[in-house]
N, C-alpha and C. Protein backbone atom coordinates (compact mmCIF):
# COMPACT_ATOMS: atom_id res chain seq x y z
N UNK A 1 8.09 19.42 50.86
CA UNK A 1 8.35 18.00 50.74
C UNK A 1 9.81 17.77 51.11
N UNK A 2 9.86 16.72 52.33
CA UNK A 2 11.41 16.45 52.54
C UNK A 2 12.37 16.03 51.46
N UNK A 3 13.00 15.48 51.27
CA UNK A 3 14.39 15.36 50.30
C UNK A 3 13.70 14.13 49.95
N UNK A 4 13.31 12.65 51.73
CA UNK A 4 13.67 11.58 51.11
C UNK A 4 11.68 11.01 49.97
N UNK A 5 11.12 12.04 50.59
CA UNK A 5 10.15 12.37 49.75
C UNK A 5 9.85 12.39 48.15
N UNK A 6 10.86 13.41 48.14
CA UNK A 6 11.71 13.49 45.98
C UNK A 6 11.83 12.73 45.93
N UNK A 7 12.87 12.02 47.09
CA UNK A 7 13.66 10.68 46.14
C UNK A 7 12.57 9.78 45.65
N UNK A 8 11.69 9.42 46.86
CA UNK A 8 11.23 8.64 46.51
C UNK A 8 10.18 8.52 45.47
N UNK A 9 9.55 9.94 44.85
CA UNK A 9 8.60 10.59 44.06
C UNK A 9 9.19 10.16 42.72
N UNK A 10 10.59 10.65 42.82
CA UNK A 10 11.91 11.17 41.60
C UNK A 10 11.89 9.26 41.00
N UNK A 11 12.26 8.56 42.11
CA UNK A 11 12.53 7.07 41.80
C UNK A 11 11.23 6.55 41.05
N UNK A 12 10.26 6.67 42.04
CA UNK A 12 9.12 5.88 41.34
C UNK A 12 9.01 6.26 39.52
N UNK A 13 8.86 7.56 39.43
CA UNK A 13 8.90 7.87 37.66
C UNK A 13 9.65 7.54 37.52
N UNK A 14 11.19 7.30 37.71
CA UNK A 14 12.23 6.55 36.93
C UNK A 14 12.02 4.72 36.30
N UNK A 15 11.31 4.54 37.66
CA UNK A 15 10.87 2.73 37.42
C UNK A 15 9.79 2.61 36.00
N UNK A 16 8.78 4.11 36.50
CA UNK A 16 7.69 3.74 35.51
C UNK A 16 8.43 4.17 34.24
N UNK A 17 9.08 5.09 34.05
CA UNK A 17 9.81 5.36 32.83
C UNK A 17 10.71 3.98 32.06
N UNK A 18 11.64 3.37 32.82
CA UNK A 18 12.19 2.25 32.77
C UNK A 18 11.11 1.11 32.44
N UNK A 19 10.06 0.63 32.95
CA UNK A 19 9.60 -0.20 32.79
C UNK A 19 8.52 0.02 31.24
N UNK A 20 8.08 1.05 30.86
CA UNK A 20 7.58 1.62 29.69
C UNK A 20 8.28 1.94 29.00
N UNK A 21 10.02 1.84 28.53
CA UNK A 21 10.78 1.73 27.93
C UNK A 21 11.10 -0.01 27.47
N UNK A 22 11.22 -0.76 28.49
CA UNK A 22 11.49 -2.17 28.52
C UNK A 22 10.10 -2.74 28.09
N UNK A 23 8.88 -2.75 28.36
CA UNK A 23 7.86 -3.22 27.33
C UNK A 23 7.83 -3.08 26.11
N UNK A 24 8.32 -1.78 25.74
CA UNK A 24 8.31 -1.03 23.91
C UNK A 24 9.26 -1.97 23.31
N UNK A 25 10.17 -2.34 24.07
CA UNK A 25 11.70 -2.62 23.09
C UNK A 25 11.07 -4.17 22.85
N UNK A 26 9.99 -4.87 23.64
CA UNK A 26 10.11 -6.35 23.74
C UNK A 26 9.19 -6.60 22.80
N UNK A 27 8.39 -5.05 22.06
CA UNK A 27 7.67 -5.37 21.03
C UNK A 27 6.14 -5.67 21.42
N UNK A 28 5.19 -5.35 20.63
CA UNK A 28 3.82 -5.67 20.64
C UNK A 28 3.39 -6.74 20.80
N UNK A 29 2.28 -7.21 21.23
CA UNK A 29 1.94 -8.39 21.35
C UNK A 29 0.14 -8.27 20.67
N UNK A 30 0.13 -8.68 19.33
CA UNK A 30 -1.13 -8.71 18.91
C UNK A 30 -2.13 -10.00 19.12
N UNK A 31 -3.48 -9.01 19.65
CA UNK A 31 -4.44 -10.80 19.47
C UNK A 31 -5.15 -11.36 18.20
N UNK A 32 -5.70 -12.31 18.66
CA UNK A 32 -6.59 -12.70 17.58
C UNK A 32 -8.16 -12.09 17.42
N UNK A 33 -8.21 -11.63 16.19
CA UNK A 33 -9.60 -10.90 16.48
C UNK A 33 -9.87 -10.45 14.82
N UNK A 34 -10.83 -9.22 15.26
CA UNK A 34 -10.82 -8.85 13.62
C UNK A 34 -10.76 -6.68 13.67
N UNK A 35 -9.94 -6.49 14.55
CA UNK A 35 -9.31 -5.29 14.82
C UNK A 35 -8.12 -4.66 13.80
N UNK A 36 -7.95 -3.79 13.52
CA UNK A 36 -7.21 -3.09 12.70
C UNK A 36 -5.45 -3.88 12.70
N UNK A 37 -5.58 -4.01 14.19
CA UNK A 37 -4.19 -4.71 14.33
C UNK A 37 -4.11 -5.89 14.94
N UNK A 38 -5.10 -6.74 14.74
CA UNK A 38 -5.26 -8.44 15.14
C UNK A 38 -4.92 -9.02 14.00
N UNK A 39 -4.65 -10.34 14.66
CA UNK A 39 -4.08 -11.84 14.10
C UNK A 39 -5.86 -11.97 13.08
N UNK A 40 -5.61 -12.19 12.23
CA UNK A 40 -7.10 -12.27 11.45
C UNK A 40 -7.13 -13.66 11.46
N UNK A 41 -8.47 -14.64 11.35
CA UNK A 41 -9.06 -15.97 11.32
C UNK A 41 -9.61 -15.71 9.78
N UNK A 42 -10.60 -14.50 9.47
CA UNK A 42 -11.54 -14.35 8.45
C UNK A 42 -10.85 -13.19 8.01
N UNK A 43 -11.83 -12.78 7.12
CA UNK A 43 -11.41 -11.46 6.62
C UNK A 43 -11.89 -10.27 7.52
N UNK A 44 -10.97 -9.23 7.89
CA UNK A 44 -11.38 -8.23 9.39
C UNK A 44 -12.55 -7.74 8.86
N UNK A 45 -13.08 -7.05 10.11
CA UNK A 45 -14.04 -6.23 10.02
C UNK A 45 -14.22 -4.70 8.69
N UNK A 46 -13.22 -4.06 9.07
CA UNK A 46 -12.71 -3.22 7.55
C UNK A 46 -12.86 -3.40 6.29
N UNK A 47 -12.90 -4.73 6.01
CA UNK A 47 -12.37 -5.67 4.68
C UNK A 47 -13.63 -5.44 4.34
N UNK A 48 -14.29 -5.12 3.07
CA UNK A 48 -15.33 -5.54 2.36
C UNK A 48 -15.94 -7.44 2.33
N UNK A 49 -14.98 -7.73 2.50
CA UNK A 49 -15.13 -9.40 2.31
C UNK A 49 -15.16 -9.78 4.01
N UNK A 50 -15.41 -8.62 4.78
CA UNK A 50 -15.81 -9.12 6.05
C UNK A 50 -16.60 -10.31 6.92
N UNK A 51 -16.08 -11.27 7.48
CA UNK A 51 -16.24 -12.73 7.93
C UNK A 51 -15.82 -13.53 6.97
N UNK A 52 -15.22 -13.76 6.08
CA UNK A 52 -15.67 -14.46 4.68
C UNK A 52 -14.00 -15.47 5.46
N UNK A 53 -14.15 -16.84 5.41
CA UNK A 53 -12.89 -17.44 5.00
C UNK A 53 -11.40 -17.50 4.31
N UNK A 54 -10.60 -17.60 4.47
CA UNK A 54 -9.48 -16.83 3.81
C UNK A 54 -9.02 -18.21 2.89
N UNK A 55 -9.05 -18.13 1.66
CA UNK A 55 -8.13 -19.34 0.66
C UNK A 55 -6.72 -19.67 1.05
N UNK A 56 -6.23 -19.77 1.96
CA UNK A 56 -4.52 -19.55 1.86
C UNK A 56 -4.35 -20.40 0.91
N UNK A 57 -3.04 -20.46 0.20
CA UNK A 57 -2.64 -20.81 -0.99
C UNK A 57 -1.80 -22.20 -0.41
N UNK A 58 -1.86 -22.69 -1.28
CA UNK A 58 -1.23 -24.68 -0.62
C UNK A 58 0.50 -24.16 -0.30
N UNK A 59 1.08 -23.47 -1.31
CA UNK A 59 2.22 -23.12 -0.74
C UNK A 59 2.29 -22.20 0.70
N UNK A 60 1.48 -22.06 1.13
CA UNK A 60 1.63 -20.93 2.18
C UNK A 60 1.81 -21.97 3.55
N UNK A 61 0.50 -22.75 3.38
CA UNK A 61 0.20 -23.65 4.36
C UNK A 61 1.50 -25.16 4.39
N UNK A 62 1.88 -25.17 3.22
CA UNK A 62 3.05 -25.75 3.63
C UNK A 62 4.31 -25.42 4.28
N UNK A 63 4.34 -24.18 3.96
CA UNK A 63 5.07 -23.81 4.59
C UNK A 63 5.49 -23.31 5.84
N UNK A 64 4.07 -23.34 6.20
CA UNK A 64 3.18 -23.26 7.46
C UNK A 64 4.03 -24.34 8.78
N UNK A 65 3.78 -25.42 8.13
CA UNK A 65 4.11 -26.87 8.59
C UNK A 65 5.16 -26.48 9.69
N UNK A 66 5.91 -25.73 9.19
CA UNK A 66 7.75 -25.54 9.73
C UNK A 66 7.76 -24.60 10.62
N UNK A 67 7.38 -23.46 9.74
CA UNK A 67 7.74 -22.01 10.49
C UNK A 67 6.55 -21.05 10.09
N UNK A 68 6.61 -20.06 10.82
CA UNK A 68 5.59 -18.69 10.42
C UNK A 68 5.76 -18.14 9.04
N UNK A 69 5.01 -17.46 7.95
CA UNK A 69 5.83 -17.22 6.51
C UNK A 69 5.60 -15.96 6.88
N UNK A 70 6.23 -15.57 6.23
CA UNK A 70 6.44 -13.86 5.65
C UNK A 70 5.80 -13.77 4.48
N UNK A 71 5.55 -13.29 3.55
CA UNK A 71 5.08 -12.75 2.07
C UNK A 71 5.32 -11.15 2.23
N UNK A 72 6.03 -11.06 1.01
CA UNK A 72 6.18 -9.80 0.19
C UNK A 72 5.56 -9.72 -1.13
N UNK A 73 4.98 -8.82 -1.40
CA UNK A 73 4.78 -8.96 -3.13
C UNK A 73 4.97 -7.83 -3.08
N UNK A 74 5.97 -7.44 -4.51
CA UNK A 74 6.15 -6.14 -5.30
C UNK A 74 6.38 -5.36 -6.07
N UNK A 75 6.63 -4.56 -6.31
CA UNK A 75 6.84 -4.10 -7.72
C UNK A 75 8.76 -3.73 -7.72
N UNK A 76 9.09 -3.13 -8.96
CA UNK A 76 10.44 -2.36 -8.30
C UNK A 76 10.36 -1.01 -8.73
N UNK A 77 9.15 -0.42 -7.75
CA UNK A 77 9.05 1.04 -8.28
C UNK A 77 9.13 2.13 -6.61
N UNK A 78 9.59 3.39 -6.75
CA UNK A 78 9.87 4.28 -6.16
C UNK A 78 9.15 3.96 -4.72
N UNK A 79 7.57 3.86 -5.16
CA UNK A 79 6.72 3.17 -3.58
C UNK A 79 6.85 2.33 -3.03
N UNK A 80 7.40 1.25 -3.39
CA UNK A 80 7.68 0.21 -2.79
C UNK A 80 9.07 -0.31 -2.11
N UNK A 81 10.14 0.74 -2.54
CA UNK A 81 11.29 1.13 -2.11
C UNK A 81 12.04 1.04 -0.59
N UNK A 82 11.10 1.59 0.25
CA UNK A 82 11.06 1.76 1.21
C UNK A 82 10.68 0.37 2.08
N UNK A 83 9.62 -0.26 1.62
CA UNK A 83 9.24 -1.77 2.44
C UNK A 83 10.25 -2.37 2.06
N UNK A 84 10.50 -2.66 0.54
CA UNK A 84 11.82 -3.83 0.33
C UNK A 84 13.04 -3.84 0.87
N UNK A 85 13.49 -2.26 1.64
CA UNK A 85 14.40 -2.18 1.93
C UNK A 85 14.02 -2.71 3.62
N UNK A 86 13.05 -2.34 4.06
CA UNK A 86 12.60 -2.90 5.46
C UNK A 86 12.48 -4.23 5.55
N UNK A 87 11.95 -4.78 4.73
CA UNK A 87 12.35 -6.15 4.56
C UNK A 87 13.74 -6.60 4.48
N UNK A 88 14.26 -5.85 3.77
CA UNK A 88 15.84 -6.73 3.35
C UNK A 88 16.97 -6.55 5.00
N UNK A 89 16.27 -5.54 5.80
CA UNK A 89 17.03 -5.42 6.90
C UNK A 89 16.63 -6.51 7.92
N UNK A 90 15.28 -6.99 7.79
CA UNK A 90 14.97 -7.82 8.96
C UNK A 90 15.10 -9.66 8.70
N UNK A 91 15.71 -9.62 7.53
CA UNK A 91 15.15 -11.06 6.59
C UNK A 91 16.48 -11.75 6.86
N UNK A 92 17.54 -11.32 7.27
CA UNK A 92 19.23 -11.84 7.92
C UNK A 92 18.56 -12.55 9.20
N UNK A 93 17.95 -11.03 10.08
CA UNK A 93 17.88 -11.72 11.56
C UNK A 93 17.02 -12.76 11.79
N UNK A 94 15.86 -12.90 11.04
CA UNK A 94 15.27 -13.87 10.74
C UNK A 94 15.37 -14.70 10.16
N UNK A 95 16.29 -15.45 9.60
CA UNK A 95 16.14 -16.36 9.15
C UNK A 95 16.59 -17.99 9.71
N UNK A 96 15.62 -18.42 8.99
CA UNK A 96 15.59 -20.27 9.60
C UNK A 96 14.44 -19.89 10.46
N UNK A 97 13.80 -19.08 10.98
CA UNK A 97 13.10 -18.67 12.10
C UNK A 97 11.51 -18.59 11.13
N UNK A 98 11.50 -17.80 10.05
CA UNK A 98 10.73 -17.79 9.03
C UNK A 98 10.97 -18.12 7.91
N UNK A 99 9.66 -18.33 7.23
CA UNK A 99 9.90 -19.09 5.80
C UNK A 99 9.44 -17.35 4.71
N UNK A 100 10.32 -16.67 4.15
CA UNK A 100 10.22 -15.61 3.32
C UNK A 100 9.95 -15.89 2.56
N UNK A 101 9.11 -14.94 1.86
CA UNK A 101 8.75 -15.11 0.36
C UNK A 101 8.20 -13.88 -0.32
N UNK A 102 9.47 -13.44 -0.93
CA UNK A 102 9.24 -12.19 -1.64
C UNK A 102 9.31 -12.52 -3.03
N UNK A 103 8.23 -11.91 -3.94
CA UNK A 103 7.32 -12.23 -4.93
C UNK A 103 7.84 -10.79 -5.69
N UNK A 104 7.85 -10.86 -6.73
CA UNK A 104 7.86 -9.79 -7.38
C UNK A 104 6.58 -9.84 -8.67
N UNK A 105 5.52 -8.48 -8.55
CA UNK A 105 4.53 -8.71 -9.03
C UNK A 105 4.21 -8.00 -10.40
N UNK A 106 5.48 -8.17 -11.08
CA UNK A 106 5.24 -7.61 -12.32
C UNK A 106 5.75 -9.40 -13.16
N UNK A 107 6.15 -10.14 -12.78
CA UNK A 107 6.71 -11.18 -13.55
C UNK A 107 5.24 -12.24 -13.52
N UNK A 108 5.78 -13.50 -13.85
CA UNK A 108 4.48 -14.41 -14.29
C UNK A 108 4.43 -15.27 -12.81
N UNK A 109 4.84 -15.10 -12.11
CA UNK A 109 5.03 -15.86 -10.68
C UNK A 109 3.38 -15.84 -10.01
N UNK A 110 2.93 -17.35 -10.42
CA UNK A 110 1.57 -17.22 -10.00
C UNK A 110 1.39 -17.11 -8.66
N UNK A 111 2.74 -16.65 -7.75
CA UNK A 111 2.25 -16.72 -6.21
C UNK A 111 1.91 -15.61 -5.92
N UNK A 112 2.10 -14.37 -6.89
CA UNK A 112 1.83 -12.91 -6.54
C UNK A 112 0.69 -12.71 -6.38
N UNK A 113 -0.52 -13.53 -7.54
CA UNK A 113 -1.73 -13.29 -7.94
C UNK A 113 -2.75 -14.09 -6.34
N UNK A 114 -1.91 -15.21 -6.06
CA UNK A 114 -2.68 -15.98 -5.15
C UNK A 114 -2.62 -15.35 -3.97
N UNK A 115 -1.24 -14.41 -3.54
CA UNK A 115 -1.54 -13.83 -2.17
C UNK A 115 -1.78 -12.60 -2.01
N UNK A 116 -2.23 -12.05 -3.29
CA UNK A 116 -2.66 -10.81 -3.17
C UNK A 116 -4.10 -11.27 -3.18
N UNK A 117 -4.81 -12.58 -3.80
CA UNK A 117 -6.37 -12.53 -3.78
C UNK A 117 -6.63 -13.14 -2.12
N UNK A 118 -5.68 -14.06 -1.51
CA UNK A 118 -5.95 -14.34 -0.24
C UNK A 118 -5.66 -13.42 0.58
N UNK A 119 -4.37 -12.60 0.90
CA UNK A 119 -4.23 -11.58 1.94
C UNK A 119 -4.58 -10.32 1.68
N UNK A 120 -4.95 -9.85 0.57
CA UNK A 120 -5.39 -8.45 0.70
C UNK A 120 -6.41 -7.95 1.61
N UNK A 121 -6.22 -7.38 2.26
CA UNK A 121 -6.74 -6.41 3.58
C UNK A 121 -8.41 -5.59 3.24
N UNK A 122 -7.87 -5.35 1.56
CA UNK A 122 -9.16 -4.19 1.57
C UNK A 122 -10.07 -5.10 0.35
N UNK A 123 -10.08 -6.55 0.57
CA UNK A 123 -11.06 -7.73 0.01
C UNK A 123 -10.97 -6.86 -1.91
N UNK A 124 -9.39 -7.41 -2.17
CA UNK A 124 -10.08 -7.31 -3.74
C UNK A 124 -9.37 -6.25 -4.25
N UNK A 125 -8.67 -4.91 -4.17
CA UNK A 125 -8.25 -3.68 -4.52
C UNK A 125 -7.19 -4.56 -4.45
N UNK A 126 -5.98 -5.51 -4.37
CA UNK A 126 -4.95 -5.63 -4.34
C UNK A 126 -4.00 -4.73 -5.12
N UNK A 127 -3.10 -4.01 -4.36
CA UNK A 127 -1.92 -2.69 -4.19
C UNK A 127 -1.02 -3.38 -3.94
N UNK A 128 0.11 -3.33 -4.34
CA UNK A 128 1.54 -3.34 -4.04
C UNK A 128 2.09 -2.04 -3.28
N UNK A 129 3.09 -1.82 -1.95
CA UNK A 129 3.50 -3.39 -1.56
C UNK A 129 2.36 -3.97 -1.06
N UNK A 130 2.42 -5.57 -0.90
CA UNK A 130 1.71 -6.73 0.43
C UNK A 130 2.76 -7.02 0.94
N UNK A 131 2.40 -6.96 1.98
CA UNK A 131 2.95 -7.55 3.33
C UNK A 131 2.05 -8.22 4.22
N UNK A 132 2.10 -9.67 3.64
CA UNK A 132 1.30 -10.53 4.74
C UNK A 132 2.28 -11.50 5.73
N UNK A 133 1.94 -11.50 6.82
CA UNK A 133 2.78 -12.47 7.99
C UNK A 133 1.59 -13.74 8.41
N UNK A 134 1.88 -15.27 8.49
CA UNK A 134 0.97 -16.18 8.87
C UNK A 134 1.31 -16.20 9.81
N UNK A 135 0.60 -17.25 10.78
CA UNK A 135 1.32 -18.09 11.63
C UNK A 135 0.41 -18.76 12.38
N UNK A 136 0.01 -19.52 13.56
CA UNK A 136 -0.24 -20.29 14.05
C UNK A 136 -1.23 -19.94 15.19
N UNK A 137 -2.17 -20.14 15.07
CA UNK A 137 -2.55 -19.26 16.63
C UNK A 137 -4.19 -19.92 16.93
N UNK A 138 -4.19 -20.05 17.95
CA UNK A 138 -6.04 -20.30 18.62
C UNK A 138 -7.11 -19.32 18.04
N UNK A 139 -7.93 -20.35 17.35
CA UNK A 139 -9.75 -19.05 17.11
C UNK A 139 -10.31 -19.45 17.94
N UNK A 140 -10.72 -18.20 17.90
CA UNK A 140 -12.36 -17.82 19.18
C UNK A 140 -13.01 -18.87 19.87
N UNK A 141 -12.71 -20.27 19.60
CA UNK A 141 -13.28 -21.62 19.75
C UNK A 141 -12.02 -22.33 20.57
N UNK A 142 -10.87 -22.10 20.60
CA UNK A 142 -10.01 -22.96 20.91
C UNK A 142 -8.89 -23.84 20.05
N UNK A 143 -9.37 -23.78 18.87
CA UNK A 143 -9.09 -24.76 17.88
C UNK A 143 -7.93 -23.99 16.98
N UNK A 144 -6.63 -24.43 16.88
CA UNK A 144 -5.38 -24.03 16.20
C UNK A 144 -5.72 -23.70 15.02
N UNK A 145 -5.42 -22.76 14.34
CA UNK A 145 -5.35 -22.60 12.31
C UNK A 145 -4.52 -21.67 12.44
N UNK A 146 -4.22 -21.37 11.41
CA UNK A 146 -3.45 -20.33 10.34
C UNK A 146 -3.58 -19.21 10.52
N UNK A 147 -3.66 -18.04 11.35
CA UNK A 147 -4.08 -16.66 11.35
C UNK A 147 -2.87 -15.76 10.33
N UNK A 148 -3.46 -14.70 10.15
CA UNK A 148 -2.40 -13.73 9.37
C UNK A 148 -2.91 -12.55 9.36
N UNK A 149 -1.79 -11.75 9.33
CA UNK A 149 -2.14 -9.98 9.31
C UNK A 149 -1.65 -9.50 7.81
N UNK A 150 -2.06 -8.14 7.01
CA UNK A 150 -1.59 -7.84 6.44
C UNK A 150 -1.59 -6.67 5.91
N UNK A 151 -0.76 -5.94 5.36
CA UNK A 151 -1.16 -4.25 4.88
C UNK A 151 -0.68 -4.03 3.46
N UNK A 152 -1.42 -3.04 2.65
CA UNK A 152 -0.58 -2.69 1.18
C UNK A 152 0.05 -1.60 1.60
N UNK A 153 0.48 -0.89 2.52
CA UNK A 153 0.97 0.41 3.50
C UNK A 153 2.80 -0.34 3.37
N UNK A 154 3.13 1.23 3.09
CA UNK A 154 4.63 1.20 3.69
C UNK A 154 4.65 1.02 5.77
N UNK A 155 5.44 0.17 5.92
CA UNK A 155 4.91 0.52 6.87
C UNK A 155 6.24 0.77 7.86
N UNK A 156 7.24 0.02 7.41
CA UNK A 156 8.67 0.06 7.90
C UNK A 156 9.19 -1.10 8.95
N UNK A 157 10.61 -1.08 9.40
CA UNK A 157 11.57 -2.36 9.76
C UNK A 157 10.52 -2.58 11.30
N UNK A 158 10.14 -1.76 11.69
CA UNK A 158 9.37 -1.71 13.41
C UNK A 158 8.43 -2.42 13.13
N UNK A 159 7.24 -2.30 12.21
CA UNK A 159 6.60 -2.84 12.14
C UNK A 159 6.29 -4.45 11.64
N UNK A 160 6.93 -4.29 10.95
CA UNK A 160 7.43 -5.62 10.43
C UNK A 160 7.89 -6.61 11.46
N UNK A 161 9.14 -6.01 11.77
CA UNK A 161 9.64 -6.98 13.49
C UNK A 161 8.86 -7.37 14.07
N UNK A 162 8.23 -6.47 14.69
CA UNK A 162 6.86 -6.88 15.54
C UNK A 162 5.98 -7.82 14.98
N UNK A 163 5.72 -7.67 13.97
CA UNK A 163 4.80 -8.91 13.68
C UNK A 163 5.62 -10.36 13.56
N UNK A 164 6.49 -10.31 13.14
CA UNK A 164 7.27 -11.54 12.83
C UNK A 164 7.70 -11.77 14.07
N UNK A 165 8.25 -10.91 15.00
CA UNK A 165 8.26 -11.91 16.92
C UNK A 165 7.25 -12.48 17.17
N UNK A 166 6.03 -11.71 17.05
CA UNK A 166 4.75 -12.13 17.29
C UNK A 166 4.33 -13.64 17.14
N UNK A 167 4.62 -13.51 15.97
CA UNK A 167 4.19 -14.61 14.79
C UNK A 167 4.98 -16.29 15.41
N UNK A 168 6.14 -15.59 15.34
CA UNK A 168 7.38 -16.72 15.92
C UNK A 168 7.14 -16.81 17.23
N UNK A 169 6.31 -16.39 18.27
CA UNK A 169 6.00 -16.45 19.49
C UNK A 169 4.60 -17.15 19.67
N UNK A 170 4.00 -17.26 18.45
CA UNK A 170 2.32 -17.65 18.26
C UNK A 170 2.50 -19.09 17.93
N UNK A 171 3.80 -19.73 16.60
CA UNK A 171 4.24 -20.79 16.28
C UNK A 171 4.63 -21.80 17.42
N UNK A 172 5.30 -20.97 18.17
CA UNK A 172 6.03 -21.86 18.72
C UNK A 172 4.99 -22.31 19.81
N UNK A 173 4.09 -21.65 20.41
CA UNK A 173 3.27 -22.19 21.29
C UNK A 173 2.19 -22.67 20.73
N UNK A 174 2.02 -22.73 19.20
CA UNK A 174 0.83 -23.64 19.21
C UNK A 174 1.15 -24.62 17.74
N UNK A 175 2.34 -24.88 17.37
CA UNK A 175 2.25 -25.81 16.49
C UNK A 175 2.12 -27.13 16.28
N UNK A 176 2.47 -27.65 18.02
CA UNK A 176 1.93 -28.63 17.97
C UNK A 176 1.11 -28.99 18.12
N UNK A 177 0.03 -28.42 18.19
CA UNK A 177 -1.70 -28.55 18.10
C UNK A 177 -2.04 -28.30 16.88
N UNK A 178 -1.80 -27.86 15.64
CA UNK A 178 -2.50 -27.77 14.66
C UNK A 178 -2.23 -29.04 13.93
N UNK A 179 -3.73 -29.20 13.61
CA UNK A 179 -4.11 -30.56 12.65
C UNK A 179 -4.51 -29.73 11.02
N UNK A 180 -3.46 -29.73 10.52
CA UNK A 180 -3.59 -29.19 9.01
C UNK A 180 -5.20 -30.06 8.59
């Protein structure tokens, strides 16, 4: 193989390397569906409470109105250590951007009880941590609502980000279509 051969062999993997570096950094882009890592409408497929409608809680959906929410609920024990601190790193860069709401679920704060019975993932076992993200997005029909993802999993600052660009990327293109 001539020289300008390499180069040009050598270049092309550099682009594809470069360009599969520059997708990763810009973050995931999740759909709407009922997949392990989709924007949920119902309760996912996984969920025991599979298809079932989701209650969001009146505070959630108001808060809805503005911006994408965040929810935390947690304890202040050794396991949960690790998310709160993932949270507390991403909750600066975000803010005004999302509406946060970290819950602590040992006190009488009836919002712990309401978004652990609406976002829990595995329909009902509610675990600390939760980490649910809302936001705004088209169902299967066309029609704007409320979607949200969520995990009782440590899951860390990457993951988190990603959903909350997501989320803030889902808002912004469809909030003015939703009719609460």
């Amino acid at each position: 193989m001539d020289i300008s051969k390499k180069t040009a062999c050598i270049t092309s993997l550099i682009v594809v390397f470069v360009l599969a570096i520059g997708l990763n950094a810009l973050g995931a882009e999740f759909s709407v569906g009922s997949g392990n890592d989709d924007w949920w409408t119902k309760y996912p497929d996984q969920s025991p409470g599979k298809g079932v409608n989701v209650n969001h809680p009146a505070w959630v959906l108001d808060a809805l109105e503005s911006k994408p929410v965040l929810i935390y609920v947690h304890k202040s024990c050794d396991y949960c250590k690790p998310q709160t601190e993932a949270i507390d790193k991403i909750a600066d860069e975000f803010a005004g951007k999302i509406a946060l709401y970290e819950i602590g679920a040992e006190g009488s704060d009836a919002r712990a009880e309401e978004a652990l019975q609406a976002y829990d993932p595995n329909g009902g076992v509610m675990f600390v941590p939760l980490t649910a993200i809302v936001t705004l997005a088209p169902n299967s029909e066309g029609k704007v609502e409320p979607v949200w993802h969520s995990t009782e999993e440590v899951t860390g600052e990457g993951w988190i980000k990603n959903y909350v660009e997501n989320a803030i990327g889902y808002f912004s293109e469809n909030s003015a279509s939703w009719n609460k």
